[in-house]
Protein backbone atom coordinates (compact mmCIF):
# COMPACT_ATOMS: atom_id res chain seq x y z
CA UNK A 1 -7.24 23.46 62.67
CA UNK A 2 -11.02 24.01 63.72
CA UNK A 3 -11.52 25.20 67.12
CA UNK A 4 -13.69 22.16 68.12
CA UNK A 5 -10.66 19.68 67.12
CA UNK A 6 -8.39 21.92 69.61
CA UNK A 7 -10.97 21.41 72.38
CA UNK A 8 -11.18 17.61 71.83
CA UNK A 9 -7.23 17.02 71.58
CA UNK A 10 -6.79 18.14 75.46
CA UNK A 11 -6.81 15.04 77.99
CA UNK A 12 -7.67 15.16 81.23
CA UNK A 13 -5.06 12.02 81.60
CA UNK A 14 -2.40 14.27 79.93
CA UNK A 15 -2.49 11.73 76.77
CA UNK A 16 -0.19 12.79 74.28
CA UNK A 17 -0.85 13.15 70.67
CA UNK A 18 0.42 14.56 67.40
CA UNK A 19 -2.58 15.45 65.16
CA UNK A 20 -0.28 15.31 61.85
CA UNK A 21 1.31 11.57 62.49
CA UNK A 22 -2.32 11.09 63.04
CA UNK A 23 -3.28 11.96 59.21
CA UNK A 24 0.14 10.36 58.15
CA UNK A 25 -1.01 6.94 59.60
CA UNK A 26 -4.04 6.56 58.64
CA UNK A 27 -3.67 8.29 55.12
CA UNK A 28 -6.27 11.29 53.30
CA UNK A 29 -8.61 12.42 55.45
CA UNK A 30 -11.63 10.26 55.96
CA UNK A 31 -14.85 9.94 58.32
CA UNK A 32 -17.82 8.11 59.18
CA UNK A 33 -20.01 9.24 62.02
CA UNK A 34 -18.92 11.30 65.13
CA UNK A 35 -19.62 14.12 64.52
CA UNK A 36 -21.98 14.36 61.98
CA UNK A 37 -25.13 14.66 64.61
CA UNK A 38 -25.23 17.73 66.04
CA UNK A 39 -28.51 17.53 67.54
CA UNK A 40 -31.07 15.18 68.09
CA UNK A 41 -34.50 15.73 69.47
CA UNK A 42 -35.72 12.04 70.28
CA UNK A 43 -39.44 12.15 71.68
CA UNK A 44 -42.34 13.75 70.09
CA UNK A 45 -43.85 14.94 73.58
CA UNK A 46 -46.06 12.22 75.34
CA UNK A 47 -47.06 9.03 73.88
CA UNK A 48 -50.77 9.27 72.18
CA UNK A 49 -53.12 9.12 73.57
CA UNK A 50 -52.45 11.17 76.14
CA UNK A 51 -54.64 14.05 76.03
CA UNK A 52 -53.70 16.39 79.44
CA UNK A 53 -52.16 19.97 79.28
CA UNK A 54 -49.00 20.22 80.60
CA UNK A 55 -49.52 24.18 80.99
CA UNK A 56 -46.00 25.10 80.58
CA UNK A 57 -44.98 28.68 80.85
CA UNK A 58 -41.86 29.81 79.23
CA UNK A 59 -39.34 31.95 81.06
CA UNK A 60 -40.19 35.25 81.30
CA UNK A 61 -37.01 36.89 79.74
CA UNK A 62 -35.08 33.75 77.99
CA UNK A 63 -32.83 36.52 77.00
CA UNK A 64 -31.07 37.29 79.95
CA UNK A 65 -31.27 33.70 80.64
CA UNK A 66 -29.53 32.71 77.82
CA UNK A 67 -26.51 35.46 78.55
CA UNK A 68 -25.98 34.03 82.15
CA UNK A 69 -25.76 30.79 80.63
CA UNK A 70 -23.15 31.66 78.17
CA UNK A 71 -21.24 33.77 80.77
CA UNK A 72 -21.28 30.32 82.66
CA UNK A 73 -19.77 28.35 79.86
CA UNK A 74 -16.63 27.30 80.33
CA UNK A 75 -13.95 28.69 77.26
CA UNK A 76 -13.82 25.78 75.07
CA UNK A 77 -10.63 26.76 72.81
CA UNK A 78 -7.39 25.13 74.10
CA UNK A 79 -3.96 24.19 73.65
CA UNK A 80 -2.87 21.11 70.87
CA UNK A 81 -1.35 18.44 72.74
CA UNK A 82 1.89 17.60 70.81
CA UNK A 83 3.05 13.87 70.90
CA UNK A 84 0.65 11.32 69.72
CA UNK A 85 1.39 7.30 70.44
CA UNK A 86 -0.91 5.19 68.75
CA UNK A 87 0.99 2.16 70.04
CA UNK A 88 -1.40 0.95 73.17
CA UNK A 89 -4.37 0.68 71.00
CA UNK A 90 -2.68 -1.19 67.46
CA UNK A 91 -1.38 -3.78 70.20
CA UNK A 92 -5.00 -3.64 71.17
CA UNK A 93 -6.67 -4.64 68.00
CA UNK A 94 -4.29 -6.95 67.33
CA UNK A 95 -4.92 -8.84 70.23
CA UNK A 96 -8.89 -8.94 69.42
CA UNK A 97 -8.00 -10.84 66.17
CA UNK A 98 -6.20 -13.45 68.25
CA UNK A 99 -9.68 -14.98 68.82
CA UNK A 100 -10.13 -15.15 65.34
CA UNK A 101 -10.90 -18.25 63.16
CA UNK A 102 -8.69 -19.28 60.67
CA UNK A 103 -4.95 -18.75 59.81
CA UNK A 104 -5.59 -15.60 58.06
CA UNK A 105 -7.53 -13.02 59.71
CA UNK A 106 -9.38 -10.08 57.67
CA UNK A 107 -7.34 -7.11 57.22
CA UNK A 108 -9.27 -4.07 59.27
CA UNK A 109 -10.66 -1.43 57.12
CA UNK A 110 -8.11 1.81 57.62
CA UNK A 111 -11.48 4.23 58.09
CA UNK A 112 -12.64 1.57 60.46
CA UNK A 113 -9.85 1.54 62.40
CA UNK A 114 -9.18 5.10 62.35
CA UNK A 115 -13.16 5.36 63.51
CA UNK A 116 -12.36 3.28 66.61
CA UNK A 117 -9.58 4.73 67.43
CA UNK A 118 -11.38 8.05 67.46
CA UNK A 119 -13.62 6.82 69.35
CA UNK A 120 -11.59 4.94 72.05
CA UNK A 121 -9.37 8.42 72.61
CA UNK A 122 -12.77 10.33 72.85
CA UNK A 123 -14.34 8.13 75.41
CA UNK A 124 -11.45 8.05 77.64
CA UNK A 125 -11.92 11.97 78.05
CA UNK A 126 -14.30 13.03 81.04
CA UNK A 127 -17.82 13.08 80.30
CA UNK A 128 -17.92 16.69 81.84
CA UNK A 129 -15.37 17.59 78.95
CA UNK A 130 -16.78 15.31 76.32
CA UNK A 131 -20.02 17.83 76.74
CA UNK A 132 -18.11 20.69 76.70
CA UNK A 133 -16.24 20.60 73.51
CA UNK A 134 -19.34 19.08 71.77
CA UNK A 135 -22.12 20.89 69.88
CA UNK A 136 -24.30 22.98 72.33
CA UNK A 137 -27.66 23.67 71.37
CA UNK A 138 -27.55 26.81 72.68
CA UNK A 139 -25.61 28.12 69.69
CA UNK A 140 -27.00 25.74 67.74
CA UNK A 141 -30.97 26.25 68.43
CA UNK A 142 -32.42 29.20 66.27
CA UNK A 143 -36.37 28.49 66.69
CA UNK A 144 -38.61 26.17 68.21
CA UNK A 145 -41.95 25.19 68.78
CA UNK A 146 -44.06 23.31 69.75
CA UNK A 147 -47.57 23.27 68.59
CA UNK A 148 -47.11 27.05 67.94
CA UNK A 149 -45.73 27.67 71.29
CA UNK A 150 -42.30 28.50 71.85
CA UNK A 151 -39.73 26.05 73.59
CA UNK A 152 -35.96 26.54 74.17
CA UNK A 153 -32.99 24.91 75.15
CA UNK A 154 -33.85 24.30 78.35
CA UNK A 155 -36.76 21.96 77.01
CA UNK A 156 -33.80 19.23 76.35
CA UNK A 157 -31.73 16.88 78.08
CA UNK A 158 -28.30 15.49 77.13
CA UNK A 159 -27.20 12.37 76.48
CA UNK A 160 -23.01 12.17 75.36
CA UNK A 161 -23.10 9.27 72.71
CA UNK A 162 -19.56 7.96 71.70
CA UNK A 163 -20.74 7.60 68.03
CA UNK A 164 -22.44 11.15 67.67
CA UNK A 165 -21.49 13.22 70.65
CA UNK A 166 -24.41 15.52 71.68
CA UNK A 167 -27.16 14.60 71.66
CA UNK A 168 -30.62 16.18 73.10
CA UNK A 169 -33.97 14.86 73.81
CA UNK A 170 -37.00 16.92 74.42
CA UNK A 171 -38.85 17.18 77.26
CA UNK A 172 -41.13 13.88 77.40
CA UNK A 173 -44.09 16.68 79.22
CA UNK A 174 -45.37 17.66 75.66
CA UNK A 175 -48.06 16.57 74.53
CA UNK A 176 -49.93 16.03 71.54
CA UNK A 177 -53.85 17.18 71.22
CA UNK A 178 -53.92 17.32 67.69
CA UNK A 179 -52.42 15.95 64.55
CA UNK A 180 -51.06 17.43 61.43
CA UNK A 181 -47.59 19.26 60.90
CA UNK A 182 -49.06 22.47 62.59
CA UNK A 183 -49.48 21.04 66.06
CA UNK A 184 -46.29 19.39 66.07
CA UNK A 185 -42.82 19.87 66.96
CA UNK A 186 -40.92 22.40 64.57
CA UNK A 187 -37.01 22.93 64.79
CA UNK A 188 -34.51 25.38 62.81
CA UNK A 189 -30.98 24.63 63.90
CA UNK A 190 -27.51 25.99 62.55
CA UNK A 191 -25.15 23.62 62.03
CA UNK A 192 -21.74 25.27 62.92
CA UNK A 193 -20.15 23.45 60.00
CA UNK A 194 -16.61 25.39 60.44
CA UNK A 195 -16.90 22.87 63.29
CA UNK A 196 -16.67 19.67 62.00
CA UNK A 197 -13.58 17.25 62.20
CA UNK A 198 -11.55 17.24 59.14
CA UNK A 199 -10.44 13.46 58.77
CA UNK A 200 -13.16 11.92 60.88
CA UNK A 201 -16.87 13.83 59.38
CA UNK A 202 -18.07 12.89 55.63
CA UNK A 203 -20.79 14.17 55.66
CA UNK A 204 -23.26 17.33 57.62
CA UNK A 205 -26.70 16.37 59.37
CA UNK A 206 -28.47 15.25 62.32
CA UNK A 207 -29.71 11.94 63.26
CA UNK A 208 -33.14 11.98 65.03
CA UNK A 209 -34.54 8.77 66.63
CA UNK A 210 -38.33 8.27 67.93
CA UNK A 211 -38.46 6.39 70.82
CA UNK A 212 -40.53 5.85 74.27
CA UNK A 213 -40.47 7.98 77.24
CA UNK A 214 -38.05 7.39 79.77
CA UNK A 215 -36.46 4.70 77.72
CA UNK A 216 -33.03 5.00 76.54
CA UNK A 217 -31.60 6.07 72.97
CA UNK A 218 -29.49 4.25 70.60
CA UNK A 219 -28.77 6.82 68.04
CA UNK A 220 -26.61 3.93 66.41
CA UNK A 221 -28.65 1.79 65.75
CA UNK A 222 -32.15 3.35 65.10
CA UNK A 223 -33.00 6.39 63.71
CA UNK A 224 -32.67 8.86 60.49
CA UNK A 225 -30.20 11.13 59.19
CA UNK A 226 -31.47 14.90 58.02
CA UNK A 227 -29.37 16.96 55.40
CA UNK A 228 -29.05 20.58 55.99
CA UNK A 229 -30.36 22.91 53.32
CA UNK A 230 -33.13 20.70 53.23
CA UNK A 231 -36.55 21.26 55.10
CA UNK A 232 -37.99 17.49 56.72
CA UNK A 233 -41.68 16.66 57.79
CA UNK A 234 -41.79 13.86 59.62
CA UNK A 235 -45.19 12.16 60.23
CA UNK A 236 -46.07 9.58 63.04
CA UNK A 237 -48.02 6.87 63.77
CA UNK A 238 -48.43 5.07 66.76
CA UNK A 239 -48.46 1.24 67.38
CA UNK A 240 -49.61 -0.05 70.98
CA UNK A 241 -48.62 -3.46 71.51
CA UNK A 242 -49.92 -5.90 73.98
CA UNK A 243 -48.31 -9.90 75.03
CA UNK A 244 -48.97 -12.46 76.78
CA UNK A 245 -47.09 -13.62 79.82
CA UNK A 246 -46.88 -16.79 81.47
CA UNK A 247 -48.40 -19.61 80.70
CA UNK A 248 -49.68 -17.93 77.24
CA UNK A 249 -45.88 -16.93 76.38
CA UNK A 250 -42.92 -15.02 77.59
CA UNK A 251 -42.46 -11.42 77.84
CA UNK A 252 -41.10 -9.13 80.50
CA UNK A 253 -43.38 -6.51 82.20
CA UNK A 254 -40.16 -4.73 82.95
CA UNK A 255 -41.10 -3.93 86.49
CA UNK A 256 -38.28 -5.28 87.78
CA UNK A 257 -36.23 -2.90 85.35
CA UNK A 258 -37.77 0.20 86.74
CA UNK A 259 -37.50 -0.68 90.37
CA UNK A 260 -33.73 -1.45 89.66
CA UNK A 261 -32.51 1.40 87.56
CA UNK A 262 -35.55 3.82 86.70
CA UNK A 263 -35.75 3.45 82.78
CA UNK A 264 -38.18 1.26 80.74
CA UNK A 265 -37.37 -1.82 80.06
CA UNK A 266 -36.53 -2.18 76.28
CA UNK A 267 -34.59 -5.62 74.47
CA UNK A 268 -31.69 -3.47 73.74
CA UNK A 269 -31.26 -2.03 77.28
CA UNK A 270 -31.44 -5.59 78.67
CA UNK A 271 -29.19 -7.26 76.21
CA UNK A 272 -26.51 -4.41 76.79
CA UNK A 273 -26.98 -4.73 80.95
CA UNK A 274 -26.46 -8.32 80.27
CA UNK A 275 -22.88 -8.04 78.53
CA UNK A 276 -21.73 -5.62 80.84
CA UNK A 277 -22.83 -8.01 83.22
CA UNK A 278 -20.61 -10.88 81.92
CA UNK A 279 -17.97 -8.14 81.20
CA UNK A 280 -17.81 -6.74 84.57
CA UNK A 281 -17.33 -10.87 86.27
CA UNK A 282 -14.58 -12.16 84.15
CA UNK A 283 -12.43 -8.98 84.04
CA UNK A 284 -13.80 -6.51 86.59
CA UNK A 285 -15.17 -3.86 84.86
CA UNK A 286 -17.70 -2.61 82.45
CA UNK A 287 -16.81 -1.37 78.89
CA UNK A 288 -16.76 2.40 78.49
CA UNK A 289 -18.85 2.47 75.32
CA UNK A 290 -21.80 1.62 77.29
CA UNK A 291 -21.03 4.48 80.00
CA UNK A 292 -24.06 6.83 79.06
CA UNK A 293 -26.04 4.26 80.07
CA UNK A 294 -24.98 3.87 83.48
CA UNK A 295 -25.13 7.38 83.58
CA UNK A 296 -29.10 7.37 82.40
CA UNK A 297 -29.62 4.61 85.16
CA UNK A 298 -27.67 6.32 87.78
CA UNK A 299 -25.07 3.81 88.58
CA UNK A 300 -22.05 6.33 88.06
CA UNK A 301 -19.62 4.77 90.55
CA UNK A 302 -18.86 1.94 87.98
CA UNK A 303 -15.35 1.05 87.20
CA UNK A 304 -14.63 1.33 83.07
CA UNK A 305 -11.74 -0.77 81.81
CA UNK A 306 -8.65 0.84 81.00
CA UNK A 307 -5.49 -1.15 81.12
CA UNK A 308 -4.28 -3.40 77.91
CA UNK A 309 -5.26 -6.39 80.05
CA UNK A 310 -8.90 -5.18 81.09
CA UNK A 311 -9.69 -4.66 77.03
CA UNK A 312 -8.05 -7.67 76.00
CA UNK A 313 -10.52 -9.47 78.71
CA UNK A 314 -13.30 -7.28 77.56
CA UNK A 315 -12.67 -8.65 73.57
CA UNK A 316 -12.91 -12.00 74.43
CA UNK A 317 -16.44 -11.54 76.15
CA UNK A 318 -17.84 -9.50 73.52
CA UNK A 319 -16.29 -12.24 70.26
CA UNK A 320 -18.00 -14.99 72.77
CA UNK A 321 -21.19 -13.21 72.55
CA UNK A 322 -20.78 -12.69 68.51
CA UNK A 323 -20.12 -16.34 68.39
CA UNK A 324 -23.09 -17.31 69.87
CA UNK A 325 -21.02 -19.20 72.92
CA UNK A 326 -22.86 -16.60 75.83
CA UNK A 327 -26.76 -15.52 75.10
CA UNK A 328 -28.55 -13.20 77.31
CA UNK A 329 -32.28 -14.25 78.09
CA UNK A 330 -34.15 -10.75 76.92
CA UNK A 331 -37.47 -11.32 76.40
CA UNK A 332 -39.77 -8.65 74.39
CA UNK A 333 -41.72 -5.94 76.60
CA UNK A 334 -45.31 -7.23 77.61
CA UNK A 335 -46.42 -3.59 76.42
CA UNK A 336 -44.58 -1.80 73.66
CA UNK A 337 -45.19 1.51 71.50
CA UNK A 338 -43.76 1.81 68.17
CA UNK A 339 -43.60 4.75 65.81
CA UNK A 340 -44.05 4.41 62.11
CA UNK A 341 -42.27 6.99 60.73
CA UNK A 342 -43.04 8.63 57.10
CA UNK A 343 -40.48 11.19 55.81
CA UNK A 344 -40.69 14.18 53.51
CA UNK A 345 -38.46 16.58 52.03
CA UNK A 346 -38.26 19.62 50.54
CA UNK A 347 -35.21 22.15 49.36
CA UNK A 348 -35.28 25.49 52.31
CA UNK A 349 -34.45 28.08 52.30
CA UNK A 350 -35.04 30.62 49.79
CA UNK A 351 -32.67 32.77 49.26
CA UNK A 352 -34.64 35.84 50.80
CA UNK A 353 -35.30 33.62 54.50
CA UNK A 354 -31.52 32.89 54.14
CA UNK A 355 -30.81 36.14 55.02
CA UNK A 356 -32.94 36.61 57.80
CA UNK A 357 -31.59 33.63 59.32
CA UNK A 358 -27.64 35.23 58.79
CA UNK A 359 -29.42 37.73 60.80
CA UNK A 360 -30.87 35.29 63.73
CA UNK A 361 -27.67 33.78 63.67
CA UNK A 362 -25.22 36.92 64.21
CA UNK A 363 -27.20 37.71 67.36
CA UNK A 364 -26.33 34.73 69.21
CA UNK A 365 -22.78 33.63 68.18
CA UNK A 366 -19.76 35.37 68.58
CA UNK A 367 -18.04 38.22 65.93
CA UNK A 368 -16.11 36.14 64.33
CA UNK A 369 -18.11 33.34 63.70
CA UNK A 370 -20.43 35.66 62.75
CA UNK A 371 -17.92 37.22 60.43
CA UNK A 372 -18.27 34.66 58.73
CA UNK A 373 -21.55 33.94 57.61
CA UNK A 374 -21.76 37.66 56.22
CA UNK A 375 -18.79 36.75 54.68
CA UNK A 376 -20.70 34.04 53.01
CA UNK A 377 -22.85 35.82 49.83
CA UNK A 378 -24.18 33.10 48.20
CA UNK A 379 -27.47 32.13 49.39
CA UNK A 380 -27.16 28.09 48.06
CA UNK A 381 -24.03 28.25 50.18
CA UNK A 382 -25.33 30.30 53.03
CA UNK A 383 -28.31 27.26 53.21
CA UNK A 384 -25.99 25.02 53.83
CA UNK A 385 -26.16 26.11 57.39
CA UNK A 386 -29.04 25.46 58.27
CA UNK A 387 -31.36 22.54 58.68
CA UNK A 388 -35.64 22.67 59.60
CA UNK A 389 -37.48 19.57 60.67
CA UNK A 390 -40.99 19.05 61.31
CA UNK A 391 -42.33 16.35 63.94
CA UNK A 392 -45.81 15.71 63.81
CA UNK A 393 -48.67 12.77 64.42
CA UNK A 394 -50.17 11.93 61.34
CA UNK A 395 -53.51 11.03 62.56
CA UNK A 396 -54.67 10.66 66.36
CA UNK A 397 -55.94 6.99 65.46
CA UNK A 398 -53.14 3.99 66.39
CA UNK A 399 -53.13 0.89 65.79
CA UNK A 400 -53.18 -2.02 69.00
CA UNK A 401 -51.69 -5.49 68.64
CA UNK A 402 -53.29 -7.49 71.57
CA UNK A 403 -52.08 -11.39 72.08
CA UNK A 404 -54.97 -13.24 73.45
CA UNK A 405 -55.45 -16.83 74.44
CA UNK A 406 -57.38 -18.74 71.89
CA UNK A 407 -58.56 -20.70 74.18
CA UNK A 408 -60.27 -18.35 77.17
CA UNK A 409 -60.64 -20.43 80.91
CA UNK A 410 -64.18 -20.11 80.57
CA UNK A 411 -64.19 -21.59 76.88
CA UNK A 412 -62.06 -24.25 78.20
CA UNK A 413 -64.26 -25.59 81.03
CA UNK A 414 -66.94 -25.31 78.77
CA UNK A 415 -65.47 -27.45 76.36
CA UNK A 416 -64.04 -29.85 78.33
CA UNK A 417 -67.72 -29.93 80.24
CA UNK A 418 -69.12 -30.76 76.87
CA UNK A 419 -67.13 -33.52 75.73
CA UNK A 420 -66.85 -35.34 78.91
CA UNK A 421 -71.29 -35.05 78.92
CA UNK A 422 -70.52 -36.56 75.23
CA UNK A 423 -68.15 -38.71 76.29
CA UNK A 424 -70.43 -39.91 79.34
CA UNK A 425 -72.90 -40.78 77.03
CA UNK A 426 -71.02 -42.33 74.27
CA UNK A 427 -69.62 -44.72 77.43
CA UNK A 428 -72.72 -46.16 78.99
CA UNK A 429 -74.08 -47.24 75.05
CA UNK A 430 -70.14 -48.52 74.76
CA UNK A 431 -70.48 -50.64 77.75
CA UNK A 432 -73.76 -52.14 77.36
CA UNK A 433 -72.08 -53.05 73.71
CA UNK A 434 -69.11 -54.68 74.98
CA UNK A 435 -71.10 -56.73 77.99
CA UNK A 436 -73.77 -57.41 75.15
CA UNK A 437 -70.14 -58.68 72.44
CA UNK A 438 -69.12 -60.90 75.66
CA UNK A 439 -72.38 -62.45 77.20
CA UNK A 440 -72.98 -62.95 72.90
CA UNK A 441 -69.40 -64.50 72.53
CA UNK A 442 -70.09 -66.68 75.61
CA UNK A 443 -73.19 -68.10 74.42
CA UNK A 444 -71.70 -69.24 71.16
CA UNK A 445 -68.56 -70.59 73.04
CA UNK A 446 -70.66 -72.56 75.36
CA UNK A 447 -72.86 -73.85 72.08
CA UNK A 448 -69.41 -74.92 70.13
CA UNK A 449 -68.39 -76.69 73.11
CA UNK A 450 -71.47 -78.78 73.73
CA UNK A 451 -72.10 -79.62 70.09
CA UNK A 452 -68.31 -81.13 70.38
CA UNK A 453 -69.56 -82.86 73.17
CA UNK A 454 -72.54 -84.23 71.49
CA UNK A 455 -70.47 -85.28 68.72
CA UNK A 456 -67.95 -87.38 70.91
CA UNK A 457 -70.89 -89.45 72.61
CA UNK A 458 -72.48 -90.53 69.39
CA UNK A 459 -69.14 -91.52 67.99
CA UNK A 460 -68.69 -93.43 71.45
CA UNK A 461 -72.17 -94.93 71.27
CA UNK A 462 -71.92 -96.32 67.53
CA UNK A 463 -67.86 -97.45 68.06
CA UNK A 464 -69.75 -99.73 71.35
CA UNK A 465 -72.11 -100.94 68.70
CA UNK A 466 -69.88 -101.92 66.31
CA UNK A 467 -67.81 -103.56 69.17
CA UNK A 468 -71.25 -105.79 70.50
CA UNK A 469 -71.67 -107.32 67.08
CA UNK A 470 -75.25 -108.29 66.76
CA UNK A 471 -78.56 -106.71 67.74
CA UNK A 472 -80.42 -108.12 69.91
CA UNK A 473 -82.85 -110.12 67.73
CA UNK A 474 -80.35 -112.23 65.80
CA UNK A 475 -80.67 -110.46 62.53
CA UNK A 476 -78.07 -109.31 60.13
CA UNK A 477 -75.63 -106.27 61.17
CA UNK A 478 -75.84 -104.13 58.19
CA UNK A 479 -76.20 -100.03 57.81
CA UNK A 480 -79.41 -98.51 56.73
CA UNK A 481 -78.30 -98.94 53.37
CA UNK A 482 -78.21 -102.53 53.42
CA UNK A 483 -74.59 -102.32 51.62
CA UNK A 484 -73.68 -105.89 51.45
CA UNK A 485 -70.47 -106.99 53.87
CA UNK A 486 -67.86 -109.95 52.79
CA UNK A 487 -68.04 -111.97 55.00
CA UNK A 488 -64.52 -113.83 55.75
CA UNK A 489 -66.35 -117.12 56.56
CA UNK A 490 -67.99 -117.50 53.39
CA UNK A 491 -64.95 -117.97 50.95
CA UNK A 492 -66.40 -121.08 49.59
CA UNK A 493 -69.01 -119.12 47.91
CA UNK A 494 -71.97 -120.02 50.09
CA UNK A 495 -73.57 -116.69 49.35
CA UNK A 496 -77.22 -118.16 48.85
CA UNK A 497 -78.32 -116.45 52.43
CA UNK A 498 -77.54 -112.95 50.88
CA UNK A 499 -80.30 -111.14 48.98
CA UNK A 500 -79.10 -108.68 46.51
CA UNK A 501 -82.60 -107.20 45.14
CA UNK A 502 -83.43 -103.96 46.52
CA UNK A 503 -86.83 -102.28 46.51
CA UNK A 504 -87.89 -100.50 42.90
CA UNK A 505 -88.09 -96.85 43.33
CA UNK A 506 -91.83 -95.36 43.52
CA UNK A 507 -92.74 -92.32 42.82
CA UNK A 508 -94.77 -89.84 44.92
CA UNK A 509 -98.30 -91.51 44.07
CA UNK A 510 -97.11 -94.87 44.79
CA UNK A 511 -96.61 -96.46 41.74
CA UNK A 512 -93.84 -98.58 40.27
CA UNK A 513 -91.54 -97.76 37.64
């Protein structure tokens, strides 16, 4: 057994634990992530384009700096605890599935659930502890530099991460003047492989995320994974990115966020405050995954959950927000910086630099690690050790994503200015037309109603006519036409007063047909 899986199998809660019913339950030996990153170097100095010397001066003897540190370290190599009871936490996942749809709930993956389990026992230990039997880049750092400048471990801050377990970010006051692989930030680490958890790591690396200053990591969800024997250049580019607040949009200026708990404001910091939030409500207190992050922010008097109860509670908030039932109102940053990142590889070391790292190597650990890597005598193998990456801006050029209005206050009164001048004038013309359509449409109103008029007299005035029976003179009542009437009185056939001639058509000289 490794010495690093000794350290980690002492409590500070005296849990009990039996490391071989731990490979009997859970079958061969197995892993997935902790702890396969050793190290992780997270910010490329300064954001671009930030072009100030920081003028930092290296200690004047890191040697005897570095041997009062490691006479300060605390022995890491302890006892294995004896009795292990996996019962708490199988009664644990069991009860998670109870919120689960259906009849039949999917059988949990046995590296999944050995993963979590891992991980629940690791968290529980003291952060102090959880540092302490992790990788330390002390042993672990055998050059680096910064734009051909030396920098050492105590360039780098740690952050415990319950997926990955150490992990360091550099100093956020480098910065970068220049581009190209030569001003950048170079890195040669060993990677204690005689280390590693047998069971629990698959595979050997380090996972290195680029991410803004002062903002928070999440080595689980972002970043790359580097193989040892291999050397990486990493290029950069930077993307500035500008939004619109209110009333062009939503975004949060994150202010508030820095007031509150010093650390940029990023979507993923907000949406995890958020659940904790919820978390901490409805069952009094915050999950323990998310316990680096109080521990960025400061807030280290907060109250993890730890009875069956507490993570039962703590389940049913977290499937809630899976399902959609609680959302968390994060809006994106009003100014955000992402890095493009383009990744090249190459097989290092040769043989021949192998050796002179063996060399680097011996001088910093202790004999018998060191006995074995001279032990070691083939170079392939003796590479395996090692791992080199290369962090470097591309270019000194970025790219800048501004949202702007389409529609600037100026352009607006303007426009609005011009259509209601159009509009003004279109108007008046309009409302001469419609007082011209109405005086028209009373004109020919008043003309249909007097021509009905006229028409009702003169039928009035020839019905009296009719009614008076002769004219005046005595003559005949006949029309113009001189149509001949039958006259009632004259059934005898005294017709000899009635002339039926009629005049003989002339034509327009006057003569007779």
């Amino acid at each position: 057994m490794s010495d690093r899986r000794r350290a980690y199998m002492e409590s500070p809660d005296n849990m009990a634990y039996d490391a071989q019913r731990e490979m009997r339950s859970y079958g061969p030996p197995a892993d997935k992530y902790y702890p396969s990153l050793t190290d992780r170097p997270t910010e490329h100095g300064a954001p671009y384009p930030a072009f100030r010397n920081t003028g930092y001066e290296p200690p004047a003897d890191y040697s005897r700096h570095r041997a009062k540190h490691k006479r300060r370290r605390k022995k890491r190599f302890v006892d294995d605890f004896q009795n292990l009871d996996f019962s708490n936490y199988t009664e644990y996942g069991e009860d998670y599935y109870e919120y689960y749809e259906g009849d039949h709930p999917p059988e949990k993956d046995e590296q999944a659930e050995l993963e979590d389990t891992f991980r629940d026992l690791f968290m529980k230990i003291d952060r102090g502890k959880r540092i302490e039997i992790g990788h330390q880049i002390e042993d672990m750092l055998i050059s680096c530099s910064f734009d051909g400048y030396k920098c050492y471990a105590e360039n780098f801050t740690i952050v415990s991460d319950g997926d990955f377990g150490n992990c360091y970010t550099l100093s956020p006051n480098y910065i970068s003047k220049k581009s190209g692989p030569m001003a950048g930030l170079s890195i040669i680490l060993y990677m204690e492989l005689e280390e590693y958890l047998e069971g629990i790591s698959q595979g050997y690396g380090v996972r290195v995320v680029i991410h803004e200053r002062k903002s928070f990591p999440f080595p689980a969800d972002r970043g790359i994974y580097l193989a040892p024997s291999f050397e990486s250049h990493i290029g950069l580019k930077l993307t500035n990115i500008s939004r619109e607040g209110d009333p062009y949009g939503k975004c949060n200026d994150g202010a508030a966020y820095t007031q509150q708990y010093g650390i940029k404001y990023t979507r993923m910091v907000c949406q995890a405050l958020c659940r904790q939030t919820e978390v901490y409500r409805r069952c009094g207190c915050y999950d323990e995954d998310d316990e680096e992050l109080f521990h960025f922010i400061h807030k280290l008097e907060n109250k993890f959950c730890r009875t069956k109860n507490q993570y039962i509670c703590m389940d049913k908030v977290n499937h809630e927000f899976d399902k959609k039932e609680i959302s968390c109102t994060c809006e994106d940053p009003c100014y955000e910086q992402k890095y493009t990142l383009y990744p090249s590889y190459r097989v290092w070391p040769t043989d021949q630099y192998a050796i002179l790292l063996q060399e680097g190597v011996c001088d910093k650990l202790p004999p018998a690690k060191c006995k074995r890597i001279v032990e070691t005598t083939d170079p392939r193998e003796l590479g395996q050790n090692f791992l080199k990456f290369v962090i470097y801006y591309e270019d000194l050029n970025f790219e800048e994503f501004d949202e702007e209005p389409e529609i600037e206050d100026a352009q607006f009164v303007s426009d609005v200015g011009g259509a209601i001048g159009l509009w003004i004038g279109l108007s008046l013309l309009a409302i001469f037309e419609v007082i011209q359509f109405f005086f028209e449409l009373g004109i020919f109103g008043c003309r249909v109603c007097c021509h009905k008029d006229d028409k009702k007299n003169q039928g009035k005035k020839k019905q009296k006519k009719k009614i008076d029976g002769r004219p005046q003179n005595g003559g005949p009542v006949h029309n113009q036409t001189q149509i001949p009437q039958w006259n009632k009185t004259n059934r005898n056939g005294e017709f000899d007063n009635i002339n039926f001639s009629r005049a003989s058509p002339q034509n327009r000289w006057g003569y007779d047909y």
